[in-house]
Protein backbone atom coordinates (compact mmCIF):
# COMPACT_ATOMS: atom_id res chain seq x y z
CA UNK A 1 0.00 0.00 0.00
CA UNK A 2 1.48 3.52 -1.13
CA UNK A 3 2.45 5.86 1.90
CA UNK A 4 -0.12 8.40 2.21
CA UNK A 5 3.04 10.56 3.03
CA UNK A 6 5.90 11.53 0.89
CA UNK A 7 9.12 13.05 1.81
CA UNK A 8 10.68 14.04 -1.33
CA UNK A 9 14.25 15.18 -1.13
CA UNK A 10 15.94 16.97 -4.03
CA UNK A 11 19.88 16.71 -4.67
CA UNK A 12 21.84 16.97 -7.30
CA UNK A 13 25.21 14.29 -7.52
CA UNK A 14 28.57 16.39 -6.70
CA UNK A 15 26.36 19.05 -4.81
CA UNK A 16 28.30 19.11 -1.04
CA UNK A 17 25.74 20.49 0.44
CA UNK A 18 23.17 17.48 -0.34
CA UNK A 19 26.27 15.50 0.63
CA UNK A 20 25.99 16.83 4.03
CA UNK A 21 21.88 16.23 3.91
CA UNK A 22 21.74 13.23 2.47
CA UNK A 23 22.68 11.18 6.20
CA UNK A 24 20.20 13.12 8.17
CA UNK A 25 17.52 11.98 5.07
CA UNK A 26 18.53 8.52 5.80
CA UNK A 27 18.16 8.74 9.78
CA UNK A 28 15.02 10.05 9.05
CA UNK A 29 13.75 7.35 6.36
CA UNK A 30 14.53 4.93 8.98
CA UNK A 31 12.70 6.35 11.33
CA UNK A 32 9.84 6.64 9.53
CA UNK A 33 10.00 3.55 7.41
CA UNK A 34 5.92 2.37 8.36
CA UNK A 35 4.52 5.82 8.21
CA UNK A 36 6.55 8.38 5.64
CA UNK A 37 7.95 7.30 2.16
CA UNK A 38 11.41 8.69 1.56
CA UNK A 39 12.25 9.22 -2.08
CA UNK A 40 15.28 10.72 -3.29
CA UNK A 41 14.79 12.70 -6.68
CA UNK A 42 18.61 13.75 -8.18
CA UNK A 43 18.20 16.57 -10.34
CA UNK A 44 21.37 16.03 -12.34
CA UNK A 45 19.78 13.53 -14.28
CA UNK A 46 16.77 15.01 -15.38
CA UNK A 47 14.63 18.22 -13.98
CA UNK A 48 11.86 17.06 -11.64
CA UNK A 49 8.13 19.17 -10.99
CA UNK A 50 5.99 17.58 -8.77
CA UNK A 51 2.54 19.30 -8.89
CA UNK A 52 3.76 22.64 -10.33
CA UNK A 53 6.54 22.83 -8.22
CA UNK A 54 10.67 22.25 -8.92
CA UNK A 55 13.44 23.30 -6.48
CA UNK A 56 15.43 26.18 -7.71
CA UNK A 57 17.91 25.18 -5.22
CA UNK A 58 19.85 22.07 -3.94
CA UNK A 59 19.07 20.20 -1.56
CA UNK A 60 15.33 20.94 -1.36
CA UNK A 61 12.98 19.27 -0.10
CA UNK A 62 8.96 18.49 -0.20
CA UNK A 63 6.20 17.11 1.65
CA UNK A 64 3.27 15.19 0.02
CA UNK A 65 0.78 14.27 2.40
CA UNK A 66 -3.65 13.31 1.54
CA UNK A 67 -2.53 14.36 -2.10
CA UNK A 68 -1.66 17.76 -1.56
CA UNK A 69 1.60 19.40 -1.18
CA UNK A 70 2.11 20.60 2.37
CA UNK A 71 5.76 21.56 2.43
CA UNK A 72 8.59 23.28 0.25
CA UNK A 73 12.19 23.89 2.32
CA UNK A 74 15.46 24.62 0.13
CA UNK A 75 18.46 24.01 1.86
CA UNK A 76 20.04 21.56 3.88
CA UNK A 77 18.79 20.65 7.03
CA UNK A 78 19.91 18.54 10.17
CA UNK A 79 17.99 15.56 11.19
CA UNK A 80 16.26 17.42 14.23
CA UNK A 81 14.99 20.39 11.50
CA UNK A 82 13.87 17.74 9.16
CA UNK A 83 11.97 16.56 12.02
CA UNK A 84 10.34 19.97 12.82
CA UNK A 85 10.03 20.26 8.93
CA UNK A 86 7.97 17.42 8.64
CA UNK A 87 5.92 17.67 12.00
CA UNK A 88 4.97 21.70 10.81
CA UNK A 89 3.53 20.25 7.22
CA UNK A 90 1.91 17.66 9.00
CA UNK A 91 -0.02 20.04 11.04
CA UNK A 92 -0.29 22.98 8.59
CA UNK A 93 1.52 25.00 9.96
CA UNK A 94 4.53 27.00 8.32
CA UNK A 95 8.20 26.40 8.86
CA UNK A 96 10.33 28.78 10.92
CA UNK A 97 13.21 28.61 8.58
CA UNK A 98 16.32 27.70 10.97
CA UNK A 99 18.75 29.70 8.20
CA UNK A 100 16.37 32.72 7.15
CA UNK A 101 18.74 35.22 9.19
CA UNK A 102 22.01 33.95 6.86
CA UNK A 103 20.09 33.09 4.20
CA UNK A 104 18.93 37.01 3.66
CA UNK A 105 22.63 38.01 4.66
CA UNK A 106 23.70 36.28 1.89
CA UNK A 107 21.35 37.41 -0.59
CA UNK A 108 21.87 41.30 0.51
CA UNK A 109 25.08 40.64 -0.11
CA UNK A 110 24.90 39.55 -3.47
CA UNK A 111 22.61 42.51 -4.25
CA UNK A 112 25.18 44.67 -2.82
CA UNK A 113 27.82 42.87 -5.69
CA UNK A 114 25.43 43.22 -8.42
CA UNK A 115 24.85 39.36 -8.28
């Protein structure tokens, strides 16, 4: 019978940052092996949309739960965030983004470059 949840998680071979995610997405298949699927999608094979939606960004993730998506998240994250991920698209709710702080450090300062 087909999980009624769906962890997808985006990554792209040669991408060290998706090297770094890819053991906490393992921890947390196993973990979940009865109640989540886990399915790894590498987007240097082939570009990937899943209902209207493709990561700009690797690793990304999404959650697929009653046939709706519930969840986008680009970047890496630990196995406790991917926890809290999970558990906030489960109940609805949104995702306090551990990185937003660097994340819009980063992105100022590529404005600031002309990036």
């Amino acid at each position: 019978m087909a999980s009624a949840k769906t962890l997808y998680f985006f990554f792209a071979t040669g991408c060290s940052h998706c090297a770094e995610a890819a053991p906490h997405v393992d921890a947390f298949a196993n973990e979940h092996l009865n109640d989540i699927a886990v399915v790894r999608l590498n987007l240097a094979l082939r570009d990937w949309v899943i209902n209207g939606w493709s990561p700009k960004y690797t690793p990304g993730y999404l959650f697929w739960m009653n046939s709706d998506v519930r969840g986008v998240y680009e970047g890496g994250l630990t196995f406790s965030e991917l926890k809290k991920f999970v558990a906030a698209c489960e109940k609805g709710e949104p995702y306090r983004d551990p990185h937003a702080r660097s994340k819009a450090k980063l992105r100022a300062k590529k404005e600031a470059q002309g990036e």
